[in-house]
PDB file of N, CA and C in Angstrom:
ATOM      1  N   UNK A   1      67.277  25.858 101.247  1.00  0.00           N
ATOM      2  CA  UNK A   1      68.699  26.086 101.166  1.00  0.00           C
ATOM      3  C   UNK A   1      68.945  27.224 100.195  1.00  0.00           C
ATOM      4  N   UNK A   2      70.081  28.079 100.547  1.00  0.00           N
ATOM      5  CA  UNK A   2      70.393  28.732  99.830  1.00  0.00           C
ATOM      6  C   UNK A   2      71.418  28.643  98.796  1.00  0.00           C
ATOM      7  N   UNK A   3      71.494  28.963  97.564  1.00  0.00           N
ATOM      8  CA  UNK A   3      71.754  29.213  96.581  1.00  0.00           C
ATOM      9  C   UNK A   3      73.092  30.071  96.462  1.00  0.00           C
ATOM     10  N   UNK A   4      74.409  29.983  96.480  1.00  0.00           N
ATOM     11  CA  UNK A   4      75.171  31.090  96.170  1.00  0.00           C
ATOM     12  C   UNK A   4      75.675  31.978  97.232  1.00  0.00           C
ATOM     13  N   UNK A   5      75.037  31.910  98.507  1.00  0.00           N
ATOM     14  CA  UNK A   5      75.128  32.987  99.174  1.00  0.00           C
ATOM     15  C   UNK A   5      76.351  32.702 100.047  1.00  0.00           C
ATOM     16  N   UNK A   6      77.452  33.438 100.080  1.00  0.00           N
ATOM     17  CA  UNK A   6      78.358  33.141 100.286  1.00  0.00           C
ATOM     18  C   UNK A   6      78.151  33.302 102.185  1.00  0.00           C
ATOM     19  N   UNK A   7      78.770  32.557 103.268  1.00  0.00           N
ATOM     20  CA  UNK A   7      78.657  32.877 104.472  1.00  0.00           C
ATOM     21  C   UNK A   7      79.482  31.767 105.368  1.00  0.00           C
ATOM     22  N   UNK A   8      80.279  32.276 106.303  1.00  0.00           N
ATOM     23  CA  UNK A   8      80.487  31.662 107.053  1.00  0.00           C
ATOM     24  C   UNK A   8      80.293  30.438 108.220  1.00  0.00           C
ATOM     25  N   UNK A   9      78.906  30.818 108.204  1.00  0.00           N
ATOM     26  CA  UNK A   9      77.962  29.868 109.378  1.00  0.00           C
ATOM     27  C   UNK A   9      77.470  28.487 108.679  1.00  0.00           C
ATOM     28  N   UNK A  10      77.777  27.584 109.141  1.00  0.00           N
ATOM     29  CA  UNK A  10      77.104  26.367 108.858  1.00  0.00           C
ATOM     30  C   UNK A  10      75.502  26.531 108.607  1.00  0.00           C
ATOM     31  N   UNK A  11      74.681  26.072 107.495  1.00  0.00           N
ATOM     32  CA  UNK A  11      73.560  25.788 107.092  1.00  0.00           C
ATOM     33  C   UNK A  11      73.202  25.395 108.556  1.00  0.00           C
ATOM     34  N   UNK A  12      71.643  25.840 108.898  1.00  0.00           N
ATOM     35  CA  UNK A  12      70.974  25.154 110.199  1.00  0.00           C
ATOM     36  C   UNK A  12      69.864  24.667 109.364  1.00  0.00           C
ATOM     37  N   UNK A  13      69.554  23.191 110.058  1.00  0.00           N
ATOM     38  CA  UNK A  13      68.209  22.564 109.064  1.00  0.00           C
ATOM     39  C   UNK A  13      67.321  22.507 110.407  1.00  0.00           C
ATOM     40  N   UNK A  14      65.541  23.051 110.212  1.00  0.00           N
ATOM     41  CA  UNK A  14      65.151  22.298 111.082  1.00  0.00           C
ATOM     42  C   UNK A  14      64.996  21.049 111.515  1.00  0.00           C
ATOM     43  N   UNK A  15      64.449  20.432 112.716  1.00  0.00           N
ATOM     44  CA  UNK A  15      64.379  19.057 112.843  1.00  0.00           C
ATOM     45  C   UNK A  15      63.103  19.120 113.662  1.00  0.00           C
ATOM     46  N   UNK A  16      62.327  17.974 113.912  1.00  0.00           N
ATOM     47  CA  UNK A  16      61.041  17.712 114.788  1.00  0.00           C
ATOM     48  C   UNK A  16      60.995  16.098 114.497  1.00  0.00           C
ATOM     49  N   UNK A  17      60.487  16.030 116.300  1.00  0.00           N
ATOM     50  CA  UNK A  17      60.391  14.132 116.826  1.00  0.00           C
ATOM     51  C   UNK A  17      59.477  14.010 117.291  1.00  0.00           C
ATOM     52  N   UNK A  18      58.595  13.084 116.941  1.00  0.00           N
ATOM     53  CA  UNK A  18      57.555  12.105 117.792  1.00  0.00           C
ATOM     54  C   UNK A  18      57.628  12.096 119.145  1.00  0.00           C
ATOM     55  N   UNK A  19      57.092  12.806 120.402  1.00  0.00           N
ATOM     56  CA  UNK A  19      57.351  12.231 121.542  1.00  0.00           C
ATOM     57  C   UNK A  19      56.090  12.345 121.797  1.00  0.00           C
ATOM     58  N   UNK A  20      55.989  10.431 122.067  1.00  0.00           N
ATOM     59  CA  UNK A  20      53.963  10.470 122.232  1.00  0.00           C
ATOM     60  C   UNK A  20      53.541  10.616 121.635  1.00  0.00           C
ATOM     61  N   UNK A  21      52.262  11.450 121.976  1.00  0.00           N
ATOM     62  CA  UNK A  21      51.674  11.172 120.839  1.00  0.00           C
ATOM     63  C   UNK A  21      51.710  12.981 120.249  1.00  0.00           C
ATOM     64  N   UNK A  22      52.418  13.402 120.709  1.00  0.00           N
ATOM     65  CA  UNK A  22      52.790  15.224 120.541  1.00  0.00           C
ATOM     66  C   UNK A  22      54.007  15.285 119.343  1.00  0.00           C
ATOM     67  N   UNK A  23      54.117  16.629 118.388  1.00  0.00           N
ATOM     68  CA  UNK A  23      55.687  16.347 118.006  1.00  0.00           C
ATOM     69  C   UNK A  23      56.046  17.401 118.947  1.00  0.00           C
ATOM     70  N   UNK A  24      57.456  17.174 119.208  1.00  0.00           N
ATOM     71  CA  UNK A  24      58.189  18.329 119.653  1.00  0.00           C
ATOM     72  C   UNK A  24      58.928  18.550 118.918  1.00  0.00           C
ATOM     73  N   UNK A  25      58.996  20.047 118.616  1.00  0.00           N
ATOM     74  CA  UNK A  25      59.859  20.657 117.912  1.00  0.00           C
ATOM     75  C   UNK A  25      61.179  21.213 118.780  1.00  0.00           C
ATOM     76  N   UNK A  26      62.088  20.977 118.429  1.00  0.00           N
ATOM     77  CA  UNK A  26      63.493  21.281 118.427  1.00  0.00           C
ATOM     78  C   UNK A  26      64.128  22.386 118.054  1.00  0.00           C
ATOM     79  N   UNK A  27      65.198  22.853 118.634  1.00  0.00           N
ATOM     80  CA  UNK A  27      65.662  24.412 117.718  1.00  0.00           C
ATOM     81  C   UNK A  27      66.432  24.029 116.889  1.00  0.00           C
ATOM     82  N   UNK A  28      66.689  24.481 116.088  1.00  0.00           N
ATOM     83  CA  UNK A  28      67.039  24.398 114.605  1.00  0.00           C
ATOM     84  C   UNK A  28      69.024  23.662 115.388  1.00  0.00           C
ATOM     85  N   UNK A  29      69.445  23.089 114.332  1.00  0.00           N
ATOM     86  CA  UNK A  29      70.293  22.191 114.215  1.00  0.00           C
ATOM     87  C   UNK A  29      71.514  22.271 113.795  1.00  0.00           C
ATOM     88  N   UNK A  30      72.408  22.430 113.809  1.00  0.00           N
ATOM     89  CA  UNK A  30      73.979  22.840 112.808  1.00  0.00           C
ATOM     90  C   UNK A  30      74.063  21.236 112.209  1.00  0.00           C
ATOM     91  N   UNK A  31      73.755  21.114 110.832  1.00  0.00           N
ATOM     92  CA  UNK A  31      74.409  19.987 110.308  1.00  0.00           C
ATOM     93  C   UNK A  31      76.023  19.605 110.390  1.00  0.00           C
ATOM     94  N   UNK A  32      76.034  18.376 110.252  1.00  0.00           N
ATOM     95  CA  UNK A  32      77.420  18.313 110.764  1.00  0.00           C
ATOM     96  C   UNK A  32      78.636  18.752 109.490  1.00  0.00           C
ATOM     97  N   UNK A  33      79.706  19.206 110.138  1.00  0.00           N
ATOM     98  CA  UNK A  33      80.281  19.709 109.013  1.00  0.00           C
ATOM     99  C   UNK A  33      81.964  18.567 108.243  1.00  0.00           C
ATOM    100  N   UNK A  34      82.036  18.466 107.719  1.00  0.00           N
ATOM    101  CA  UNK A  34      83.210  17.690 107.023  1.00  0.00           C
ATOM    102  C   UNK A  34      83.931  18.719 106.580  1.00  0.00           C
ATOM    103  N   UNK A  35      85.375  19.001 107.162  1.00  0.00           N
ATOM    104  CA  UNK A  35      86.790  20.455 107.000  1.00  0.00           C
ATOM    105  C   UNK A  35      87.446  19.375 105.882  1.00  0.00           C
ATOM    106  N   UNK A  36      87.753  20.330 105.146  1.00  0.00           N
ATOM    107  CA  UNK A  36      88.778  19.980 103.958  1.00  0.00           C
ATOM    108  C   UNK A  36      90.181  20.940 103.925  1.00  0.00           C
ATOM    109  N   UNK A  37      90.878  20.684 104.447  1.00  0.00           N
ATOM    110  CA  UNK A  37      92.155  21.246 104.351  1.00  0.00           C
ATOM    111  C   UNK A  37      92.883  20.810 103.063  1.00  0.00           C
ATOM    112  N   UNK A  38      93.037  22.730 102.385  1.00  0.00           N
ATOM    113  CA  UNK A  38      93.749  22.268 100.898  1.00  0.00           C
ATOM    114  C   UNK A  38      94.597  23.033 101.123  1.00  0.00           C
ATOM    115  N   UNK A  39      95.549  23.083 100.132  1.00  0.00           N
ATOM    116  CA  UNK A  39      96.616  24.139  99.517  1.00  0.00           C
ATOM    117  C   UNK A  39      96.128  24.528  97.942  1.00  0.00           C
ATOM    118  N   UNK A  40      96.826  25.946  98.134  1.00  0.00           N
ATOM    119  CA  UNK A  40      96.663  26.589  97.015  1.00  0.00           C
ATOM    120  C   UNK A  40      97.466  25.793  95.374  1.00  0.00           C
ATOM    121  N   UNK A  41      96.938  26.360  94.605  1.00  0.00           N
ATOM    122  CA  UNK A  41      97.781  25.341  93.573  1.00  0.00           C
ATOM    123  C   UNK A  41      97.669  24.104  93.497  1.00  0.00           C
ATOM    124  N   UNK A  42      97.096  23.395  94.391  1.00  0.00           N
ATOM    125  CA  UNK A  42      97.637  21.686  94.113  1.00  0.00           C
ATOM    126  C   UNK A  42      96.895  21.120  93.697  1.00  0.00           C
ATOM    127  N   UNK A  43      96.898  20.204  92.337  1.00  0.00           N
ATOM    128  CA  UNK A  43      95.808  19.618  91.912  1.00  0.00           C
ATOM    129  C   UNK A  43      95.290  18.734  91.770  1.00  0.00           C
ATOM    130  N   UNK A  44      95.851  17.790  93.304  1.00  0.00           N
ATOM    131  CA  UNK A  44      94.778  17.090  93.621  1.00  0.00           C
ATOM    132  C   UNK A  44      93.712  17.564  94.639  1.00  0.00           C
ATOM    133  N   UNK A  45      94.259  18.625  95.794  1.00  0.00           N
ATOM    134  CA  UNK A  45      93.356  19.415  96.143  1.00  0.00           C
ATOM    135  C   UNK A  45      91.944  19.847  94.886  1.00  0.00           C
ATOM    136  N   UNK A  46      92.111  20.432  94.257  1.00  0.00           N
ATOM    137  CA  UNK A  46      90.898  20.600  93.076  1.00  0.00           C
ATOM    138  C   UNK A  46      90.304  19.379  92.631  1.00  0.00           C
ATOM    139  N   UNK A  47      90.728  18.214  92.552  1.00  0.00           N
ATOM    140  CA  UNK A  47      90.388  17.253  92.004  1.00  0.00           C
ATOM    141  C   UNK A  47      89.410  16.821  93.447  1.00  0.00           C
ATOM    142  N   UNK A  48      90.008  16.405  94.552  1.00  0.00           N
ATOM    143  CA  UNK A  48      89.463  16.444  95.677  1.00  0.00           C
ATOM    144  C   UNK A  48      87.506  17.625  95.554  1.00  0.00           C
ATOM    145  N   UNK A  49      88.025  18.722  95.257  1.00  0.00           N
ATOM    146  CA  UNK A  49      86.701  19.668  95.572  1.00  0.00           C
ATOM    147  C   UNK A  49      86.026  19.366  94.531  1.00  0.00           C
ATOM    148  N   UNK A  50      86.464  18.637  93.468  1.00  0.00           N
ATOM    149  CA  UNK A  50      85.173  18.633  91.844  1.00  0.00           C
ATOM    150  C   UNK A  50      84.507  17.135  92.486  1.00  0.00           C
ATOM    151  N   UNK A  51      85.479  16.398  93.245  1.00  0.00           N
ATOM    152  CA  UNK A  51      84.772  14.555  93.480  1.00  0.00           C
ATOM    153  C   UNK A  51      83.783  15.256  94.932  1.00  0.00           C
ATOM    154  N   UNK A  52      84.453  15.541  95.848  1.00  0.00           N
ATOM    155  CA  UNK A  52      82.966  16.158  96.993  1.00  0.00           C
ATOM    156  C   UNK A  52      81.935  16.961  96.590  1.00  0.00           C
ATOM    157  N   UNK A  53      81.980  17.993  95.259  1.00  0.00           N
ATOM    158  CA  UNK A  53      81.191  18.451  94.803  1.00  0.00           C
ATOM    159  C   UNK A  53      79.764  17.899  94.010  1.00  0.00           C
ATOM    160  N   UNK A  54      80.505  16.582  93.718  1.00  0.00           N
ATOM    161  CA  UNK A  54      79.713  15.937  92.911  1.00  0.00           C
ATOM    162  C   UNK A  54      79.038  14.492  93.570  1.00  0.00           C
ATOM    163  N   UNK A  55      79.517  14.845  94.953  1.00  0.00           N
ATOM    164  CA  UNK A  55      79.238  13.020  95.337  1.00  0.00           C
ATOM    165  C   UNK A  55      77.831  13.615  96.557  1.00  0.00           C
ATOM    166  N   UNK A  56      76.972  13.180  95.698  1.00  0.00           N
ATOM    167  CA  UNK A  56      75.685  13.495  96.530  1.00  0.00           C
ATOM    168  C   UNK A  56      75.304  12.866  97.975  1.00  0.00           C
ATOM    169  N   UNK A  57      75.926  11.600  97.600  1.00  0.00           N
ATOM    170  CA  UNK A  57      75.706  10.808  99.071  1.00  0.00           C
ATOM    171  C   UNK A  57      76.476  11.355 100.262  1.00  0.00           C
ATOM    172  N   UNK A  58      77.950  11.805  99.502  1.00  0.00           N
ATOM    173  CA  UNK A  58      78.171  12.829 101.115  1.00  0.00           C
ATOM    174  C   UNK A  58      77.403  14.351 101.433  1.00  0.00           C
ATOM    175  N   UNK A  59      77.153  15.100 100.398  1.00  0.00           N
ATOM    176  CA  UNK A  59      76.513  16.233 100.350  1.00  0.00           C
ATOM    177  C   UNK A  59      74.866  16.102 101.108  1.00  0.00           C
ATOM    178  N   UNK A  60      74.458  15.285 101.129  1.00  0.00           N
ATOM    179  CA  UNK A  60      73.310  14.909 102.277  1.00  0.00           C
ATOM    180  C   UNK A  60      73.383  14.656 102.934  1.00  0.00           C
ATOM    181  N   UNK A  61      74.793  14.017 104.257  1.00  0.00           N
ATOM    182  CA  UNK A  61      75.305  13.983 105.171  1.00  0.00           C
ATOM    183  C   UNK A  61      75.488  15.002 106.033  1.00  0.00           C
ATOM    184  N   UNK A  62      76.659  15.722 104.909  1.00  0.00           N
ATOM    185  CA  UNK A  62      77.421  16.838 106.024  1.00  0.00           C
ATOM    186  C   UNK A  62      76.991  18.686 104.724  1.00  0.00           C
ATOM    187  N   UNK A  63      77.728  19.291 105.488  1.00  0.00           N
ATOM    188  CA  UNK A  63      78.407  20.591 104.997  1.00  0.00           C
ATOM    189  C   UNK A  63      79.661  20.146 104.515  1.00  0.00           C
ATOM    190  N   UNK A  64      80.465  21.012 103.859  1.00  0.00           N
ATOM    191  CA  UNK A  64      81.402  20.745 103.695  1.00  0.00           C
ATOM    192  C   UNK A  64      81.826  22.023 103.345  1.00  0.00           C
ATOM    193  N   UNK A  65      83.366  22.458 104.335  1.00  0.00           N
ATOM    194  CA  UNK A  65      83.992  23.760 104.203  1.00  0.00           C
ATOM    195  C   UNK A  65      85.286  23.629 104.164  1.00  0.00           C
ATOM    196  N   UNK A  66      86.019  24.042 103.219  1.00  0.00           N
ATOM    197  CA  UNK A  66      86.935  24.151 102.399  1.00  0.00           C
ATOM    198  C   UNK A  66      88.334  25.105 103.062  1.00  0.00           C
ATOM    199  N   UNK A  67      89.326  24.709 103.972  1.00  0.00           N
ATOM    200  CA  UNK A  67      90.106  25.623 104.859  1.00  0.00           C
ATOM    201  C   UNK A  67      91.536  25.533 104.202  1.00  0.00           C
ATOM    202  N   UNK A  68      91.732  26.887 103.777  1.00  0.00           N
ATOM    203  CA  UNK A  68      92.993  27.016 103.080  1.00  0.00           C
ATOM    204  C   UNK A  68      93.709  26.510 104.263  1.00  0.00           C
ATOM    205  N   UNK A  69      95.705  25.624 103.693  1.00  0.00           N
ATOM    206  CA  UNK A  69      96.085  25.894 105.083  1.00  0.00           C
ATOM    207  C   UNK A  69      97.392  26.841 105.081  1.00  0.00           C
ATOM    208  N   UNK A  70      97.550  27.401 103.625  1.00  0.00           N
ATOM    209  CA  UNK A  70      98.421  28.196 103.799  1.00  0.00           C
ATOM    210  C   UNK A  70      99.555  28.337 103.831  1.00  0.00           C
ATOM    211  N   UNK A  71     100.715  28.635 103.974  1.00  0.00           N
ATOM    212  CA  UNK A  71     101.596  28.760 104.276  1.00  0.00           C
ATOM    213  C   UNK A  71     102.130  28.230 106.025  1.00  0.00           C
ATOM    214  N   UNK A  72     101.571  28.607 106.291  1.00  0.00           N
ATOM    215  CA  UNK A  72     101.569  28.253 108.277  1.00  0.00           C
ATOM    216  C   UNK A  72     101.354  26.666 108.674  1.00  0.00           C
ATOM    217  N   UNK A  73     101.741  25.822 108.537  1.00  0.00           N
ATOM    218  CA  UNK A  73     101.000  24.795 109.265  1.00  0.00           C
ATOM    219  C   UNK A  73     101.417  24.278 110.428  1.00  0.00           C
ATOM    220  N   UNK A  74     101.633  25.359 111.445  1.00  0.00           N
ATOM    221  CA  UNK A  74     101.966  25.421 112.801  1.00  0.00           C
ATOM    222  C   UNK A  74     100.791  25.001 113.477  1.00  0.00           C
ATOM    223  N   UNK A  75      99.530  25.407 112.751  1.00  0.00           N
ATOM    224  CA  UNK A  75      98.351  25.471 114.206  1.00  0.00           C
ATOM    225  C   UNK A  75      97.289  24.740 113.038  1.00  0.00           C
ATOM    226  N   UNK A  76      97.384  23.417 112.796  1.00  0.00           N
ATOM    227  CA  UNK A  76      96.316  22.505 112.021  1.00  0.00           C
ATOM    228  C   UNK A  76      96.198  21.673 113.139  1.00  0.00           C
ATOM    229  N   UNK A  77      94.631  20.845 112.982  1.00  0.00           N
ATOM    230  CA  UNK A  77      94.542  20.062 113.783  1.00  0.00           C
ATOM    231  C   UNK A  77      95.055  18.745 113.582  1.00  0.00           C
ATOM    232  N   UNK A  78      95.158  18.028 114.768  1.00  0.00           N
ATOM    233  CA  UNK A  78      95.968  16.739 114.804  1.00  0.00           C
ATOM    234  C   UNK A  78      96.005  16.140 113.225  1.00  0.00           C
ATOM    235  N   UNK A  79      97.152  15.231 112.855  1.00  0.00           N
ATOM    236  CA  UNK A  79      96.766  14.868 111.931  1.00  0.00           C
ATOM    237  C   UNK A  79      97.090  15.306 110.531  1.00  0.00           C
ATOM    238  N   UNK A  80      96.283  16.342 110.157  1.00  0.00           N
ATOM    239  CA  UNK A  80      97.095  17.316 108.943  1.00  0.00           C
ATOM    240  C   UNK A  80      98.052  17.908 108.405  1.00  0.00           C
ATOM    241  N   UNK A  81      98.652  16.791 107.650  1.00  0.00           N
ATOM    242  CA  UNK A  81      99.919  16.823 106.952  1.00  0.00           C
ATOM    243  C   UNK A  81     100.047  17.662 105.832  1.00  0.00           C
ATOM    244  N   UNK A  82      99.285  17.912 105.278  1.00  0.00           N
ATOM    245  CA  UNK A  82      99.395  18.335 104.059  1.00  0.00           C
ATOM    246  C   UNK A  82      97.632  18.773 103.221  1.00  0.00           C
ATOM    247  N   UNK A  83      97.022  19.047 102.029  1.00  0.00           N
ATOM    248  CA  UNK A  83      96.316  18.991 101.154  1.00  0.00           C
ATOM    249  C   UNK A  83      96.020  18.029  99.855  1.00  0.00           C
ATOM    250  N   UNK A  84      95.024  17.391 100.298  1.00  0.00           N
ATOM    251  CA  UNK A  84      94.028  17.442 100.853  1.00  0.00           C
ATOM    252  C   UNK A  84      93.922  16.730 101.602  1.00  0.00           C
ATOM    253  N   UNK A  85      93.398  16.913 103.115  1.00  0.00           N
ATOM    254  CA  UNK A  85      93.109  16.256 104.370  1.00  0.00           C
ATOM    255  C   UNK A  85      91.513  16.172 104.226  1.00  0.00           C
ATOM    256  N   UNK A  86      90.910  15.210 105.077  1.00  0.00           N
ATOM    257  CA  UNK A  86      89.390  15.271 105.462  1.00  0.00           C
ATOM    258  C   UNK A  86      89.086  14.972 107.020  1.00  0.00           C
ATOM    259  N   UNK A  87      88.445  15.931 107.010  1.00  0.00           N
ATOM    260  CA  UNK A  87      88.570  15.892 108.763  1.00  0.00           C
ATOM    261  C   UNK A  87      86.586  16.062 109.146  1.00  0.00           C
ATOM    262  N   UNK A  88      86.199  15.161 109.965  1.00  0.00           N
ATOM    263  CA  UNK A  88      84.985  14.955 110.727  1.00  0.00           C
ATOM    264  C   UNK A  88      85.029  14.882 111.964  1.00  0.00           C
ATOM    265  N   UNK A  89      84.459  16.351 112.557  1.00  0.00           N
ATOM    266  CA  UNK A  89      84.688  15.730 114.010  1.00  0.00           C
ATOM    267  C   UNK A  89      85.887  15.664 115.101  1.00  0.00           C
ATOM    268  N   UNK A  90      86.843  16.398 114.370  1.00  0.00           N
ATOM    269  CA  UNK A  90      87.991  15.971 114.955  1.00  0.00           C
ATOM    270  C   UNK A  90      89.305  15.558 114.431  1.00  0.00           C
ATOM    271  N   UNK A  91      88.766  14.529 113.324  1.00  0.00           N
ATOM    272  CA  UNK A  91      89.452  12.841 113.507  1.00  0.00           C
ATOM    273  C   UNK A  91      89.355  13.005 111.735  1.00  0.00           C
ATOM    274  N   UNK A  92      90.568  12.458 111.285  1.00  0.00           N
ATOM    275  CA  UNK A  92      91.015  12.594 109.979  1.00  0.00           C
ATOM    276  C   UNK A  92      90.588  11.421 109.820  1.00  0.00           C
ATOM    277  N   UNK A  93      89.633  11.596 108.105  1.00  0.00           N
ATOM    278  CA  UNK A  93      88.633  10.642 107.850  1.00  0.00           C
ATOM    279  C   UNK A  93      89.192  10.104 106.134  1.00  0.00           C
ATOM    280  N   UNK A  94      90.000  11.038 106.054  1.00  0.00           N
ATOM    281  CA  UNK A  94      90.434  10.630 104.441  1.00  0.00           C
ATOM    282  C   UNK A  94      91.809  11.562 104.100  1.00  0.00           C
ATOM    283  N   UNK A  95      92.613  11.351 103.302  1.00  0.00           N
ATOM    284  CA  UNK A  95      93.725  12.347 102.293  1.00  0.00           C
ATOM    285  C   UNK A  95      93.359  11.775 101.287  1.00  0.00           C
ATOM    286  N   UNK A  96      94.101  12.768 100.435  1.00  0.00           N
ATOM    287  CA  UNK A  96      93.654  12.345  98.703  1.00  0.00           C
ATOM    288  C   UNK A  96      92.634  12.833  98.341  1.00  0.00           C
ATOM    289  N   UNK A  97      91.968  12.786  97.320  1.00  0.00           N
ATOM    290  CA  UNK A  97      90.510  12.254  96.257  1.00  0.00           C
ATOM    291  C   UNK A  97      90.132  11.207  97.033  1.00  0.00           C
ATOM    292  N   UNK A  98      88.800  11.454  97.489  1.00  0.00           N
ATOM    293  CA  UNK A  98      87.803  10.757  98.289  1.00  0.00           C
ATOM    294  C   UNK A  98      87.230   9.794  97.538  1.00  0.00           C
ATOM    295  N   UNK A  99      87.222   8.712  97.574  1.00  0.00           N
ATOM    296  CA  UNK A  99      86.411   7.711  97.087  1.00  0.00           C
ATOM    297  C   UNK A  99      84.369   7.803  97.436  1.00  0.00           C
ATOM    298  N   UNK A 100      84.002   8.360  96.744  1.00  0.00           N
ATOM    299  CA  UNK A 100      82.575   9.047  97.029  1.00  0.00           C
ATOM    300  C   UNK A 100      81.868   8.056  97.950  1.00  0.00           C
ATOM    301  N   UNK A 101      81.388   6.903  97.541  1.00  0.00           N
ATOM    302  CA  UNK A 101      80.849   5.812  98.626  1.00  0.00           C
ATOM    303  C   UNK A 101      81.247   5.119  99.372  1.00  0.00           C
ATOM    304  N   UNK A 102      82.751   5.025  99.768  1.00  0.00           N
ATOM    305  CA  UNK A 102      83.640   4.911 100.909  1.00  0.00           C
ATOM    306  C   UNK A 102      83.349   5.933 101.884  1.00  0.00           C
ATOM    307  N   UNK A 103      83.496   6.877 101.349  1.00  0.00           N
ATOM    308  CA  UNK A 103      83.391   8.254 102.488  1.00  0.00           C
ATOM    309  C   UNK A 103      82.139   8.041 103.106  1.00  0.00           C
ATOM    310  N   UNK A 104      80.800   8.432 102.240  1.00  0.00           N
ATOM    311  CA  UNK A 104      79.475   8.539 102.833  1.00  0.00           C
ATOM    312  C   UNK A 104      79.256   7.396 103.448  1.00  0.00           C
ATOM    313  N   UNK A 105      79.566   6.201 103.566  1.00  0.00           N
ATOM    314  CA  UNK A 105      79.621   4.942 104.184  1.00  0.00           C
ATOM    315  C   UNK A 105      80.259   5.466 105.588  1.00  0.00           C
ATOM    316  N   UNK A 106      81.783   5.816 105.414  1.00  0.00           N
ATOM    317  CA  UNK A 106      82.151   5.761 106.692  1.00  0.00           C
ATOM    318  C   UNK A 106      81.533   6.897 107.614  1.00  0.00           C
ATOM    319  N   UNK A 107      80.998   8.320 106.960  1.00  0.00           N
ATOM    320  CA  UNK A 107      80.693   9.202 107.301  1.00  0.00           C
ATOM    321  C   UNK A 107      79.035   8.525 108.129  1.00  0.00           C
ATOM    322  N   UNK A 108      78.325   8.195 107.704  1.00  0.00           N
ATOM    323  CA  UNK A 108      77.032   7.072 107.790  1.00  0.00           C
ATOM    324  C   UNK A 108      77.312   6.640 109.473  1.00  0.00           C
ATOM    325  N   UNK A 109      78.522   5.637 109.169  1.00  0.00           N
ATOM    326  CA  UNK A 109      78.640   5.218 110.399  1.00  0.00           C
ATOM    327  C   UNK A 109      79.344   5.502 111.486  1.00  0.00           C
ATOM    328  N   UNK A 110      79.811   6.595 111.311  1.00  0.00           N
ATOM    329  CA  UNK A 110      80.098   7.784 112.393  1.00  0.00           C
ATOM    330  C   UNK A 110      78.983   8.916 112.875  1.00  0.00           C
ATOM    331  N   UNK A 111      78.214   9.015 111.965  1.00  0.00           N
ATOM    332  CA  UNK A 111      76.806   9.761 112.539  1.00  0.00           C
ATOM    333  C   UNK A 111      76.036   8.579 113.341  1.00  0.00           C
ATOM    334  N   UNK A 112      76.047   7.689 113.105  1.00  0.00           N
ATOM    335  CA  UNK A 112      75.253   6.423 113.878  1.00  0.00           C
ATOM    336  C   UNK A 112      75.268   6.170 115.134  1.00  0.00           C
ATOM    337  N   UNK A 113      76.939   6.521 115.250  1.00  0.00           N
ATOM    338  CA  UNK A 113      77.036   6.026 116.507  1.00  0.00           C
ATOM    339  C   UNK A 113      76.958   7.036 117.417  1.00  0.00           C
ATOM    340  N   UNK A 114      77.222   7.768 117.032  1.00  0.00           N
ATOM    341  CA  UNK A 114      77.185   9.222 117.702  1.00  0.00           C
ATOM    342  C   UNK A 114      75.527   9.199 117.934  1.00  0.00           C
ATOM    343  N   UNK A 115      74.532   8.814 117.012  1.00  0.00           N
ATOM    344  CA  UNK A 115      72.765   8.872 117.590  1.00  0.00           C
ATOM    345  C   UNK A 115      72.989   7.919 118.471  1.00  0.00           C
ATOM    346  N   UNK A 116      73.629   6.530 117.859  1.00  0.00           N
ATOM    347  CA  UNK A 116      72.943   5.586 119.734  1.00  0.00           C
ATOM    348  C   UNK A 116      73.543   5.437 120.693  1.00  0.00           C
ATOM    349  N   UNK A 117      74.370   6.421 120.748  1.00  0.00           N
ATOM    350  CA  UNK A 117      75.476   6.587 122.123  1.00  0.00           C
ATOM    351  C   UNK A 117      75.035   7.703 122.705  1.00  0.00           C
ATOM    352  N   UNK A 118      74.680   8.885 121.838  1.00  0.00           N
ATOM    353  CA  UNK A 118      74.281  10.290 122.453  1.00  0.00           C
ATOM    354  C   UNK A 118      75.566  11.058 122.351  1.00  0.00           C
ATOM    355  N   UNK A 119      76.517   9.524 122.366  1.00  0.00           N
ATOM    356  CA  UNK A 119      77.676  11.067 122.711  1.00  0.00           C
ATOM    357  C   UNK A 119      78.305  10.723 120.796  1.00  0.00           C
ATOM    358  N   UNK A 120      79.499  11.870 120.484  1.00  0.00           N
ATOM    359  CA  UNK A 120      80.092  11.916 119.948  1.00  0.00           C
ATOM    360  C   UNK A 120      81.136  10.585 119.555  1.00  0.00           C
ATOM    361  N   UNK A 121      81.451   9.919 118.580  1.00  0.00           N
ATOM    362  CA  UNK A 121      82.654   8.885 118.528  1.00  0.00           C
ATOM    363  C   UNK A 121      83.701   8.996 118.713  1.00  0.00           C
TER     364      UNK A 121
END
């Protein structure tokens, strides 16, 4: 992982599976990402980015990218009222200051199901 480097693109991690008695390797992966919709100034927005910053159990989950919303909030996705929103997937997963092991819990079991379904939740 990189260090500092500022970029747009989601981190890709490799991955490789057991099939048989072979591994197969896989092409590299987009970890999944967790959107944080903030506003400028507001400080629970900041309070919000110092508790995801620091809560390791979600930071081994997902990415996490940080979407001003600006002035405009004509074109947010479903859901987003305001700063700070948490959005996975779609589907608004938190407002406020995130409770660190609430989140990675629920975050946990939304990646889960999404592996033993194949599809998305």
């Amino acid at each position: 992982m990189l260090v500092g480097l500022a970029t747009s693109e989601p981190r890709v991690t490799p991955i490789t599976a057991a099939h048989g008695a072979k591994a197969v390797h896989f092409a590299h992966v987009a970890r999944p990402v967790l959107e944080v919709f903030i506003t400028a100034g507001c400080p629970v927005c900041r309070r919000a980015q110092r508790a995801l910053g620091a809560c390791e159990q979600v930071n081994a989950l997902v990415d996490i990218v940080y979407r001003n919303i600006g002035g405009d909030m004509s074109n947010l996705p479903e859901g987003v009222v305001g700063g700070p929103t948490l959005v996975f997937r779609s589907r608004v997963v938190g407002l406020g200051t995130p409770d660190c092991g609430a989140l990675a819990a629920q975050l946990r079991a939304l990646l889960a199901g999404a592996n033993e379904t194949g599809k998305l939740p």
